[in-house]
N, C-alpha and C. Protein backbone atom coordinates (compact mmCIF):
# COMPACT_ATOMS: atom_id res chain seq x y z
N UNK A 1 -0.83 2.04 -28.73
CA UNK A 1 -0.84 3.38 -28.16
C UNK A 1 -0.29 3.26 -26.74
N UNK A 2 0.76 4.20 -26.98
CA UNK A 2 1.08 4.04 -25.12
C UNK A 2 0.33 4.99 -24.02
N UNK A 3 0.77 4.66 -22.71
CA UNK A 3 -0.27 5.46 -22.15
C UNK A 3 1.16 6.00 -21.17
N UNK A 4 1.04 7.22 -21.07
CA UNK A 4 2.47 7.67 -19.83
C UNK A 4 1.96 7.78 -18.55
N UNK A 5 3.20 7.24 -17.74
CA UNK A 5 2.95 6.77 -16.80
C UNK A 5 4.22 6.75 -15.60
N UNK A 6 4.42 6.98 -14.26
CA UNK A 6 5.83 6.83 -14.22
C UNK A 6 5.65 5.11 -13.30
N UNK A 7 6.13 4.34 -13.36
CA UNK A 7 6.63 2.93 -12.90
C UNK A 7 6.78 2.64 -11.75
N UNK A 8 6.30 2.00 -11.62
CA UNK A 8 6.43 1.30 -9.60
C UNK A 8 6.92 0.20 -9.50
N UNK A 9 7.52 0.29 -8.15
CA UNK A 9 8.59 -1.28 -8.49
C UNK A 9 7.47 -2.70 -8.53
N UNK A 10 8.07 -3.73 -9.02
CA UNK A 10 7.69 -4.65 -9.00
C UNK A 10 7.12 -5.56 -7.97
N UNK A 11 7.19 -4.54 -6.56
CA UNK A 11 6.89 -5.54 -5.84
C UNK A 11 5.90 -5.15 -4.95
N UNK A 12 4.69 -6.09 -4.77
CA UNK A 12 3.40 -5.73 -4.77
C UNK A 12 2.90 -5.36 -3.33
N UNK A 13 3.71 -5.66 -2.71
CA UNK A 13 3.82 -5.51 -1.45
C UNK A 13 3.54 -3.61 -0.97
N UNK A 14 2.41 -3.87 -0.09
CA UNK A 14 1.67 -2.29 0.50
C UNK A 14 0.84 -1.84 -0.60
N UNK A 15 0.40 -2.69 -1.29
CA UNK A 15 -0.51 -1.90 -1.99
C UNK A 15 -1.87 -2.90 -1.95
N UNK A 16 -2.86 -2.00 -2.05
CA UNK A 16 -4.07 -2.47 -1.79
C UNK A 16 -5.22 -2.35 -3.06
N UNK A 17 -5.14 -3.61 -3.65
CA UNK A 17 -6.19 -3.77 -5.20
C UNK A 17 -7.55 -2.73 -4.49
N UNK A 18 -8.43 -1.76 -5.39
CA UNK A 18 -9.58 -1.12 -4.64
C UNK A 18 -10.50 -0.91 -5.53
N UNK A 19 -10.58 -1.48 -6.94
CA UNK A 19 -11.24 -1.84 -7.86
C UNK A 19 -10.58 -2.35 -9.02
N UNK A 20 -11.23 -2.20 -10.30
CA UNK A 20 -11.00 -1.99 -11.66
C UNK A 20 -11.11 -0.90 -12.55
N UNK A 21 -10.77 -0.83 -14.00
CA UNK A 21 -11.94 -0.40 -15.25
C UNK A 21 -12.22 -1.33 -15.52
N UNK A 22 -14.15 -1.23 -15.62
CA UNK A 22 -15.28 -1.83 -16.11
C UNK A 22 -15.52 -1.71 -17.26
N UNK A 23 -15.26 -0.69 -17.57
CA UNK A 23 -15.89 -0.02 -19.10
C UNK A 23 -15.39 1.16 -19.42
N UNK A 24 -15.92 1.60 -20.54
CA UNK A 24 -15.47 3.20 -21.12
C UNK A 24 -16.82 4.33 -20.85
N UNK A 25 -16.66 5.20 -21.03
CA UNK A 25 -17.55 6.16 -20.57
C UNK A 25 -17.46 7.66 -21.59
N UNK A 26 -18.09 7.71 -22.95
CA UNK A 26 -18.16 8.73 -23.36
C UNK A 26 -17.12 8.58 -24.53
N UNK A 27 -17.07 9.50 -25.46
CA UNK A 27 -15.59 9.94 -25.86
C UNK A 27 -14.33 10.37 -25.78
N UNK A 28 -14.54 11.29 -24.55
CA UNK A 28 -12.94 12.06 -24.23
C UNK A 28 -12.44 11.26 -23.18
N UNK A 29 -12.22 9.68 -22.86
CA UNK A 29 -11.33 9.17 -22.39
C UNK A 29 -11.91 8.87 -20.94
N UNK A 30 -13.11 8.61 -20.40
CA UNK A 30 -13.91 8.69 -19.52
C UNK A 30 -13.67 7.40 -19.28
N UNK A 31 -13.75 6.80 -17.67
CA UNK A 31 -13.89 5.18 -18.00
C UNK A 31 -14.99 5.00 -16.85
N UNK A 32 -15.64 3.94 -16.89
CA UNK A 32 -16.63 3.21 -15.76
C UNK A 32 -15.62 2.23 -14.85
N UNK A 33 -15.74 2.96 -13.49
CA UNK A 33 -14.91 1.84 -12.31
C UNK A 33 -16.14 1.02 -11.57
N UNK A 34 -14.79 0.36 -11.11
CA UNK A 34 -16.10 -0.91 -10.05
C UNK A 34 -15.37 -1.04 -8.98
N UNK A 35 -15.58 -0.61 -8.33
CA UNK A 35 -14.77 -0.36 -6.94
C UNK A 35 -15.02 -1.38 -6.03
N UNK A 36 -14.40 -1.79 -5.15
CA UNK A 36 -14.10 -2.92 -4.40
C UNK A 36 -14.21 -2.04 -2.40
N UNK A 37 -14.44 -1.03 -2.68
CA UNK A 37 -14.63 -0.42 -1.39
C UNK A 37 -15.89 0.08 -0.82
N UNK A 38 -16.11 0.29 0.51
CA UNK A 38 -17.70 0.02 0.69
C UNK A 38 -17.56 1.91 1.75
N UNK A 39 -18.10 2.76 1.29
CA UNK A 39 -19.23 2.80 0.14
C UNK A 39 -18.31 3.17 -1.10
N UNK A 40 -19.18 2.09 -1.99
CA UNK A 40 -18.19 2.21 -3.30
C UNK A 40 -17.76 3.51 -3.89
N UNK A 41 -18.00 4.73 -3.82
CA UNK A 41 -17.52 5.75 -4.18
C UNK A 41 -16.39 6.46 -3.73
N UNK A 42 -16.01 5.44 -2.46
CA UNK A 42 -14.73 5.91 -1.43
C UNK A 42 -13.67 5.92 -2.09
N UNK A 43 -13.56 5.16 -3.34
CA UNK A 43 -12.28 4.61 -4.50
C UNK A 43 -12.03 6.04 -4.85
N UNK A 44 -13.14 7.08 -4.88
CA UNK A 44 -12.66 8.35 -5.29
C UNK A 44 -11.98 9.02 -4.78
N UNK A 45 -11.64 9.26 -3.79
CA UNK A 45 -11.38 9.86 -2.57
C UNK A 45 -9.89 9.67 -2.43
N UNK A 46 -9.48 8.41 -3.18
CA UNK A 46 -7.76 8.08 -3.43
C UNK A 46 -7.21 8.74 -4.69
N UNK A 47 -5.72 9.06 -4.17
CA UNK A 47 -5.47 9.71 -5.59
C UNK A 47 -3.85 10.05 -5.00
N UNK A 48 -3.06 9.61 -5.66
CA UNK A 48 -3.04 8.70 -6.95
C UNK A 48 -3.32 7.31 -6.92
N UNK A 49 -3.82 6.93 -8.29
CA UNK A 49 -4.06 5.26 -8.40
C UNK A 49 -3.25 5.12 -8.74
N UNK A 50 -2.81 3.45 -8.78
CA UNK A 50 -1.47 2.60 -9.49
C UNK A 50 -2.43 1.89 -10.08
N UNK A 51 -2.14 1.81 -11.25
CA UNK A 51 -2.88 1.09 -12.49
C UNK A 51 -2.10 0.11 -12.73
N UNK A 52 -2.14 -0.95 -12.91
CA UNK A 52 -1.35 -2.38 -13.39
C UNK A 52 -1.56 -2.20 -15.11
N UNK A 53 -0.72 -1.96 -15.50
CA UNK A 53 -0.90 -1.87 -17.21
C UNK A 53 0.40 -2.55 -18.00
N UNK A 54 0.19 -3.69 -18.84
CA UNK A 54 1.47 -4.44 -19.31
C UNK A 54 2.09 -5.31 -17.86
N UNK A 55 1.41 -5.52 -17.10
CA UNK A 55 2.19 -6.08 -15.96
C UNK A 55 3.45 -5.24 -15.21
N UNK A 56 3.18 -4.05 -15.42
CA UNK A 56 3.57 -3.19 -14.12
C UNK A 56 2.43 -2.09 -13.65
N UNK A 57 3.03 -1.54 -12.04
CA UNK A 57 2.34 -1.02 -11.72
C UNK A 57 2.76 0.74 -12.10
N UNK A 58 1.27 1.61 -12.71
CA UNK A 58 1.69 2.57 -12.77
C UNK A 58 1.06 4.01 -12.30
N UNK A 59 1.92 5.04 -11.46
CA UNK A 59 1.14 5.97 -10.76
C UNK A 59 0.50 6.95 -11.63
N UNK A 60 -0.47 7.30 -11.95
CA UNK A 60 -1.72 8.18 -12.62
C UNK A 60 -2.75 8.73 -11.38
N UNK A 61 -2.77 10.14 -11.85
CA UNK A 61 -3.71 11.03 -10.95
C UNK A 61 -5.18 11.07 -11.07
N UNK A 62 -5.85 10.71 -10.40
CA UNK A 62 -7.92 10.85 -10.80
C UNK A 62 -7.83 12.01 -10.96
N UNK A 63 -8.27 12.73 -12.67
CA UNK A 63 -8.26 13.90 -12.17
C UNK A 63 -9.67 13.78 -11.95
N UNK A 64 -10.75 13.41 -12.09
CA UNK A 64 -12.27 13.89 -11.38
C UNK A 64 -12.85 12.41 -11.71
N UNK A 65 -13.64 11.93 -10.58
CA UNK A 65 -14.78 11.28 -10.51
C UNK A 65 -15.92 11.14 -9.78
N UNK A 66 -16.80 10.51 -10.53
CA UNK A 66 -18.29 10.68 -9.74
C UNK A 66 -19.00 9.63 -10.08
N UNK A 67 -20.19 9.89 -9.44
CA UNK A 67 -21.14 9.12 -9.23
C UNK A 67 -21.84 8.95 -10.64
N UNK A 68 -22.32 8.20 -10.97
CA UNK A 68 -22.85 8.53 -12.65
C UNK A 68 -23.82 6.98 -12.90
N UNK A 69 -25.17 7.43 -12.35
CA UNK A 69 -26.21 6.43 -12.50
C UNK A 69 -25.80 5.58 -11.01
N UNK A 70 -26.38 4.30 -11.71
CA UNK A 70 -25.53 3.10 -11.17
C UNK A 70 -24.13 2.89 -10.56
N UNK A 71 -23.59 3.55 -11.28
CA UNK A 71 -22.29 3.35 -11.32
C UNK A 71 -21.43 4.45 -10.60
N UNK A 72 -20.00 4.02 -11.30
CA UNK A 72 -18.67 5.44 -11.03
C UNK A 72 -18.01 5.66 -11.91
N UNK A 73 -17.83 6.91 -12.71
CA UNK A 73 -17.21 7.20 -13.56
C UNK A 73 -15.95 8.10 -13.37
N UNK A 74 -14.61 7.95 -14.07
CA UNK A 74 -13.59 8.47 -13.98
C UNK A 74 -12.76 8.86 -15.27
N UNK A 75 -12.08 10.28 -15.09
CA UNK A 75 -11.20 10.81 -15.87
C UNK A 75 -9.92 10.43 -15.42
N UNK A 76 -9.05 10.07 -15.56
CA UNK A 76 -7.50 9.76 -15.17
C UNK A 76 -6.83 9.85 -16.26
N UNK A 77 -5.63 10.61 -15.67
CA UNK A 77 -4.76 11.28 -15.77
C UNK A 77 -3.77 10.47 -17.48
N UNK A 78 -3.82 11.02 -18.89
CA UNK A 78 -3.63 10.55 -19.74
C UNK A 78 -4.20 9.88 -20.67
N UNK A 79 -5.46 9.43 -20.04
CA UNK A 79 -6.25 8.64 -21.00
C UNK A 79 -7.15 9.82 -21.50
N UNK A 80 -6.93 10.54 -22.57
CA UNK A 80 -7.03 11.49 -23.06
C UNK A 80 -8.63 11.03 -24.28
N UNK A 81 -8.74 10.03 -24.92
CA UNK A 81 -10.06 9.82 -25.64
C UNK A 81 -10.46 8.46 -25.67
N UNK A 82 -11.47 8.04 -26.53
CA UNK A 82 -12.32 6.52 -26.54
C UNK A 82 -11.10 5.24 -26.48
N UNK A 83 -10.00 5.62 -27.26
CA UNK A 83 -9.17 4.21 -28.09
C UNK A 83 -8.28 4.26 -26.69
N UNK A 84 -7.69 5.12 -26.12
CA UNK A 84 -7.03 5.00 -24.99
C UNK A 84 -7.67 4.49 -23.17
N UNK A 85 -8.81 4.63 -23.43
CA UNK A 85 -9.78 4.51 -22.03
C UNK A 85 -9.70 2.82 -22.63
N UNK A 86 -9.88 2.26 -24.18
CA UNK A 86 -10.70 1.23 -24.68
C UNK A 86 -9.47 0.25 -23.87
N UNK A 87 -7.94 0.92 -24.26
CA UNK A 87 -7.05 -0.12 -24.07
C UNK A 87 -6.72 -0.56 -22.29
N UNK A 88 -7.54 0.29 -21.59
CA UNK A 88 -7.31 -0.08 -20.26
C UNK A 88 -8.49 -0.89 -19.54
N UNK A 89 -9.24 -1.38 -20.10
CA UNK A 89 -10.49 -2.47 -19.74
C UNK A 89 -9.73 -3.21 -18.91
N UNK A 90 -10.75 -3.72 -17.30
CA UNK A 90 -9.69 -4.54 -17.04
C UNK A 90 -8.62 -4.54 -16.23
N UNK A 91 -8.32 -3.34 -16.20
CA UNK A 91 -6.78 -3.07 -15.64
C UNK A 91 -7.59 -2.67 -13.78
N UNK A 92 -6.70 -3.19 -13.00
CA UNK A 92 -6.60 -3.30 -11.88
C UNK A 92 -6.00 -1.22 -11.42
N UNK A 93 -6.76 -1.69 -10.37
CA UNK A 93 -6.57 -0.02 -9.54
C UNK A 93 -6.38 -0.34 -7.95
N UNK A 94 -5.05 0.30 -7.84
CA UNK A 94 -4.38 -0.07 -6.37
C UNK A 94 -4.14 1.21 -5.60
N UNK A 95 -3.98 1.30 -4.21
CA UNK A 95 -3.69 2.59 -4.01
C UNK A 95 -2.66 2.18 -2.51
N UNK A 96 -1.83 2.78 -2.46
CA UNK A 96 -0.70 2.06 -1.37
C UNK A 96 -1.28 1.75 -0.30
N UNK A 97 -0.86 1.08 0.09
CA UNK A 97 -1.13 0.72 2.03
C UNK A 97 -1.43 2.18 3.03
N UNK A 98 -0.54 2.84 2.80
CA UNK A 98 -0.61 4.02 3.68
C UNK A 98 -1.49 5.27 3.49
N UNK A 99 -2.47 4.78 2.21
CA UNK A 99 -3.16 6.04 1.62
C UNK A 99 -4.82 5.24 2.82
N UNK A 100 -4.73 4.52 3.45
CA UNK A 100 -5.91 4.34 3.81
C UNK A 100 -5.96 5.04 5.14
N UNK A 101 -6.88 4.86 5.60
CA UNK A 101 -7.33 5.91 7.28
C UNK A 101 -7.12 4.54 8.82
N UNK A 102 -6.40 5.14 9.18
CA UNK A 102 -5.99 4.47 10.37
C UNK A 102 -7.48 4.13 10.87
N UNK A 103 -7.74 2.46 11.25
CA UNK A 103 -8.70 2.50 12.08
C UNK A 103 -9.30 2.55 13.64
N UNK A 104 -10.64 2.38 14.25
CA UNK A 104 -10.29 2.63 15.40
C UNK A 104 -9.89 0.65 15.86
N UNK A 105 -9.82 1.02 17.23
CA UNK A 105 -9.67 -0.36 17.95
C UNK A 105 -11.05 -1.47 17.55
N UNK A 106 -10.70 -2.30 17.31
CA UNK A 106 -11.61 -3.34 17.12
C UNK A 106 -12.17 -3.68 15.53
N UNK A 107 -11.19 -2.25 14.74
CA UNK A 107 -12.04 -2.48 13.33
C UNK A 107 -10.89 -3.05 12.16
N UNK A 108 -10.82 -3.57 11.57
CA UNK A 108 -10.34 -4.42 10.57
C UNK A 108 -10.75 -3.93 9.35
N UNK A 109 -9.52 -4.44 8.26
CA UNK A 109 -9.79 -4.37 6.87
C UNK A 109 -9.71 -5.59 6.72
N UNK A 110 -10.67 -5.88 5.64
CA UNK A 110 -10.99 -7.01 5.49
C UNK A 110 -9.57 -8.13 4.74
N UNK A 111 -8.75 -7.23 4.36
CA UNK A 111 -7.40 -7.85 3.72
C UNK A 111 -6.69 -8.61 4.59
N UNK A 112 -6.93 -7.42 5.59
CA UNK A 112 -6.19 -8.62 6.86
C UNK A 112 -6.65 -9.62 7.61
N UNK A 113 -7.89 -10.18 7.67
CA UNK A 113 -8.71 -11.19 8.10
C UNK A 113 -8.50 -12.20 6.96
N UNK A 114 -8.02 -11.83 5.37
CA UNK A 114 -7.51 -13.01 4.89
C UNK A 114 -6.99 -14.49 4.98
N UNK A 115 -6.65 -15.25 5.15
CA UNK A 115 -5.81 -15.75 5.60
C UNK A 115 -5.60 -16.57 7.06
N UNK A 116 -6.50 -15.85 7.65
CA UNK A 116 -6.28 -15.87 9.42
C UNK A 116 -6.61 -17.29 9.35
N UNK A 117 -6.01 -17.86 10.43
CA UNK A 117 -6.61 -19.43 11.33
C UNK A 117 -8.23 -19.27 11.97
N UNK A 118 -9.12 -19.74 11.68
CA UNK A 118 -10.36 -19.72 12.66
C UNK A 118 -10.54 -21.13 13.45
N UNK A 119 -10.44 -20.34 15.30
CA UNK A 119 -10.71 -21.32 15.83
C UNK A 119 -12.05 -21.06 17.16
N UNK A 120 -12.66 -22.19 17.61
CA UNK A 120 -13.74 -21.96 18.38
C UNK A 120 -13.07 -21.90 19.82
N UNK A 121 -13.92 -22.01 20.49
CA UNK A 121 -14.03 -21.47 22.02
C UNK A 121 -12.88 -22.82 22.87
N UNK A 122 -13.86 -23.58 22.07
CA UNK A 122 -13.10 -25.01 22.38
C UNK A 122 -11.79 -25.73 22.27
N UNK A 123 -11.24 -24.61 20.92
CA UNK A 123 -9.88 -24.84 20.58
C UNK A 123 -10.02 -25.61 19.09
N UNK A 124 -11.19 -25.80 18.76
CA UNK A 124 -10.89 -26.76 17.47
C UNK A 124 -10.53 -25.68 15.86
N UNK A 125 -9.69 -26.23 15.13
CA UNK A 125 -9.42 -25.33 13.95
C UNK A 125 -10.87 -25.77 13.13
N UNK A 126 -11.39 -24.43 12.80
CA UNK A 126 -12.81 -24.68 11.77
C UNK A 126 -12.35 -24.22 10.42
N UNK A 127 -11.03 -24.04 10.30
CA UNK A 127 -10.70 -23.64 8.89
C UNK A 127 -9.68 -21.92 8.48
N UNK A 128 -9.68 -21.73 7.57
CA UNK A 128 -8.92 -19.87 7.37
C UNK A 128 -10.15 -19.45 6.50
N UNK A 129 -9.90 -18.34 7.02
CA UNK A 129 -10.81 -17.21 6.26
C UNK A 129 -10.00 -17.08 4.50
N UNK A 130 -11.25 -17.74 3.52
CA UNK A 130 -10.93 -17.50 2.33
C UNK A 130 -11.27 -16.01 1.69
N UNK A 131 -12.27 -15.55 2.20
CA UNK A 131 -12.54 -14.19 1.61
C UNK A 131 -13.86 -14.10 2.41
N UNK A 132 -14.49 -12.86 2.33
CA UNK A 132 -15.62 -12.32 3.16
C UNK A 132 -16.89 -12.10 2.17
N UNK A 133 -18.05 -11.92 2.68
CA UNK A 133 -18.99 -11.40 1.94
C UNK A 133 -19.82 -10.18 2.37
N UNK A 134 -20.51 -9.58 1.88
CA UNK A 134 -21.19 -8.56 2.35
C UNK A 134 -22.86 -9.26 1.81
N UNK A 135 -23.74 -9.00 3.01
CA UNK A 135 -24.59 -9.23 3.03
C UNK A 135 -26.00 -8.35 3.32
N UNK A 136 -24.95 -7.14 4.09
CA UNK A 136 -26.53 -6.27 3.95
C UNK A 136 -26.76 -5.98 5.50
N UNK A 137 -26.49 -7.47 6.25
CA UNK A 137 -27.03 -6.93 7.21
C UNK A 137 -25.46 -7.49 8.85
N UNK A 138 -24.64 -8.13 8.04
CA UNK A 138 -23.41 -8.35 8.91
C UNK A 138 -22.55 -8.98 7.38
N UNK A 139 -20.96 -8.67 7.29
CA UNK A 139 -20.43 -9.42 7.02
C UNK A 139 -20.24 -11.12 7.07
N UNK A 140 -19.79 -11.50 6.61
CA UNK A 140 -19.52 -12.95 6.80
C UNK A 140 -18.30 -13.73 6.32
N UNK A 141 -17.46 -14.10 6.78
CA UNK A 141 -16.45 -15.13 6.94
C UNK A 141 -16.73 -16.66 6.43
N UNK A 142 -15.32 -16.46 4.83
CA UNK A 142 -16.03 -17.77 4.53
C UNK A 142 -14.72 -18.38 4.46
N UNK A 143 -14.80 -19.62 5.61
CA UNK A 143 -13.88 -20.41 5.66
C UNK A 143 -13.56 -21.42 4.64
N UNK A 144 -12.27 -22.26 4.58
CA UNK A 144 -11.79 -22.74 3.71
C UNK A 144 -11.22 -23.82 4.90
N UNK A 145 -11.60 -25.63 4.60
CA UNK A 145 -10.79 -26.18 5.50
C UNK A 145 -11.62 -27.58 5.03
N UNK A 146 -11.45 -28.39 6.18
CA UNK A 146 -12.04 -29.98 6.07
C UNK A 146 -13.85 -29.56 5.05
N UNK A 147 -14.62 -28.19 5.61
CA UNK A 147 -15.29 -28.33 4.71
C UNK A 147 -15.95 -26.62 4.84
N UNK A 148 -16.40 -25.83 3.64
CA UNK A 148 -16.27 -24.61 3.78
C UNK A 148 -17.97 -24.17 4.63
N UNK A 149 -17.10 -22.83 5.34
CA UNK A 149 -18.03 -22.65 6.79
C UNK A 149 -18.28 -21.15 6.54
N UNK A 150 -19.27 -20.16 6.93
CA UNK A 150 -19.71 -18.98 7.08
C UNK A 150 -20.00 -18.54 8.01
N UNK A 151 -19.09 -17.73 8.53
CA UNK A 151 -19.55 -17.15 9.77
C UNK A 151 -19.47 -16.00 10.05
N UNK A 152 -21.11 -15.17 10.52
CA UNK A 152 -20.81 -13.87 10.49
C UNK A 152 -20.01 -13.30 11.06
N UNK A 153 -19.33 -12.01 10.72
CA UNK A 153 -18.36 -11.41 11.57
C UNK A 153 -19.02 -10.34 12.39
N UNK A 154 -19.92 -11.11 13.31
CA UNK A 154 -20.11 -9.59 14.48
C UNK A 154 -19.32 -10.20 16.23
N UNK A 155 -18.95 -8.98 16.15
CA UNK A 155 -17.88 -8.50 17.42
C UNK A 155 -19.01 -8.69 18.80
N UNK A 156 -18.10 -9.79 19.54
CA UNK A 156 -18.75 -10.05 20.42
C UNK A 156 -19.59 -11.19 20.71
N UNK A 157 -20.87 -11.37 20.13
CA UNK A 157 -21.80 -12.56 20.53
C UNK A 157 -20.67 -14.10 19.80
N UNK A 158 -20.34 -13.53 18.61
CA UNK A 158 -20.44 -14.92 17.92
C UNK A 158 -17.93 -14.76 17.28
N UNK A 159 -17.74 -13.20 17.60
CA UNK A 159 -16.29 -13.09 17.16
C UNK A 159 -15.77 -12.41 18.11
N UNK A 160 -15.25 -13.57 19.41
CA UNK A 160 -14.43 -13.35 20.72
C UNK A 160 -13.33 -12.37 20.26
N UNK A 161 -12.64 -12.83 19.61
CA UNK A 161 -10.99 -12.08 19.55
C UNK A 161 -10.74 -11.80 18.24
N UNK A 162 -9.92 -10.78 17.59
CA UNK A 162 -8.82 -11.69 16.40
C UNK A 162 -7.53 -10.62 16.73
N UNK A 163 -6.73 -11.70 16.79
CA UNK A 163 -5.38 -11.41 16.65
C UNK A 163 -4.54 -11.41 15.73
N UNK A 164 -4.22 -10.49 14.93
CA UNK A 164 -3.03 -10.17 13.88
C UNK A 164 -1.73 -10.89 14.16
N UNK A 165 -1.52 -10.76 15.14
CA UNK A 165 0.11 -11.22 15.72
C UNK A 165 0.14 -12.57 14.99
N UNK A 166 -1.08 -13.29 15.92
CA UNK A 166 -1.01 -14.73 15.74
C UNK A 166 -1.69 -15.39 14.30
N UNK A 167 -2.17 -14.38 13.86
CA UNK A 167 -3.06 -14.74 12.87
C UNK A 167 -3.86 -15.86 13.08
N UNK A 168 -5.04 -15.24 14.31
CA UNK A 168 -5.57 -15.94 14.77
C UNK A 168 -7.23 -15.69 14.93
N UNK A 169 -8.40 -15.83 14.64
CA UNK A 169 -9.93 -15.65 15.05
C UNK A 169 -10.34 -16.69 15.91
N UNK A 170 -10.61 -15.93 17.27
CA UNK A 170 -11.56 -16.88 18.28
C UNK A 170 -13.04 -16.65 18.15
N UNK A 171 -14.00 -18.17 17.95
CA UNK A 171 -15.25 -17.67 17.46
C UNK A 171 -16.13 -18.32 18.37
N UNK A 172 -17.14 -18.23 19.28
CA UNK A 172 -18.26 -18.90 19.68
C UNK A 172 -18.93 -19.83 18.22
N UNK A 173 -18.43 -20.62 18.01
CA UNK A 173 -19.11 -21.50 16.87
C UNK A 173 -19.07 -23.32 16.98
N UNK A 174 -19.61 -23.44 16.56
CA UNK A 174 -19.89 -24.97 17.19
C UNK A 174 -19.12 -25.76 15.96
N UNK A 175 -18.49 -26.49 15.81
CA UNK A 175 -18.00 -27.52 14.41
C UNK A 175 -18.92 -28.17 13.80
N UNK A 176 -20.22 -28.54 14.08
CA UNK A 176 -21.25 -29.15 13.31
C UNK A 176 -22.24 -27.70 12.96
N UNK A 177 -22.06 -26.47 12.89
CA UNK A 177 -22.94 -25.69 12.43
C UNK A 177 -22.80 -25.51 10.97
């Protein structure tokens, strides 16, 4: 069964993964998302999604979603009943670079702290930021290097600087912590 769709180029560049489909939801083509954005219901709020389906990316409209239990449930645009929602399990949900909200000074998406160099006060490299966690009560920074390190990300006491340019985090952190 195909699903229509119009095609996005191949190249992945400015677009920002912001969940999945989890599951199906109902009969008339309903699906369960799992959103990757905090507060997770913010995934709604984008529109249009790019759905990765067959290994391209493709633009489809939310037409309505909500909150539903636990969870988030969504109608989009074509997946019309059960066998068509069934064949998109799975499938990745992106929404361009430019559909997000400019932030203020000092605040970061966490995409771009990817990657970065982390270094201490002292100058020593403690590793790159492999991915972040949410914890409830501060983020946290989990390095990747001689040996993997966590460090919360609050502004100020313990995360001097970060610089994009340089792709760089200055941290009050000690190398034996």
């Amino acid at each position: 069964m195909s699903v229509p769709g119009r095609a996005i180029d191949g190249n992945e560049d400015g677009l920002v993964v912001v969940g999945h489909i989890s599951g199906v939801y109902g009969v008339k083509g309903w699906v369960k998302i799992y959103s990757d954005t905090s507060p997770r219901e913010n995934i709604l709020n984008y529109t249009p999604w790019l759905l990765k389906i067959r290994g391209q990316w493709q633009e489809r409209k939310l037409v309505q979603g909500r909150i539903q239990g636990k969870g988030l449930v969504a109608k989009i645009e074509g997946l019309d009943d059960r066998s068509a929602a069934e064949l998109m399990l799975e499938t990745s949900i992106a929404i361009r670079q430019d559909q997000l909200p400019d932030l203020a000074q000092g605040e970061y998406y966490w995409r771009d702290l990817i990657g970065l160099t982390v270094v201490n006060l002292q100058g020593l490299e403690l590793g790159e930021v492999d991915h972040l966690l949410e914890t409830g009560a501060d983020d946290v920074l989990v390095l990747k290097g001689n040996k993997e390190r966590l460090i919360p990300f609050v502004m100020g006491p313990i995360v001097h600087s970060v610089d994009l340019e340089q792709r760089k985090i200055t941290v009050d952190w000690e190398a034996d912590y």
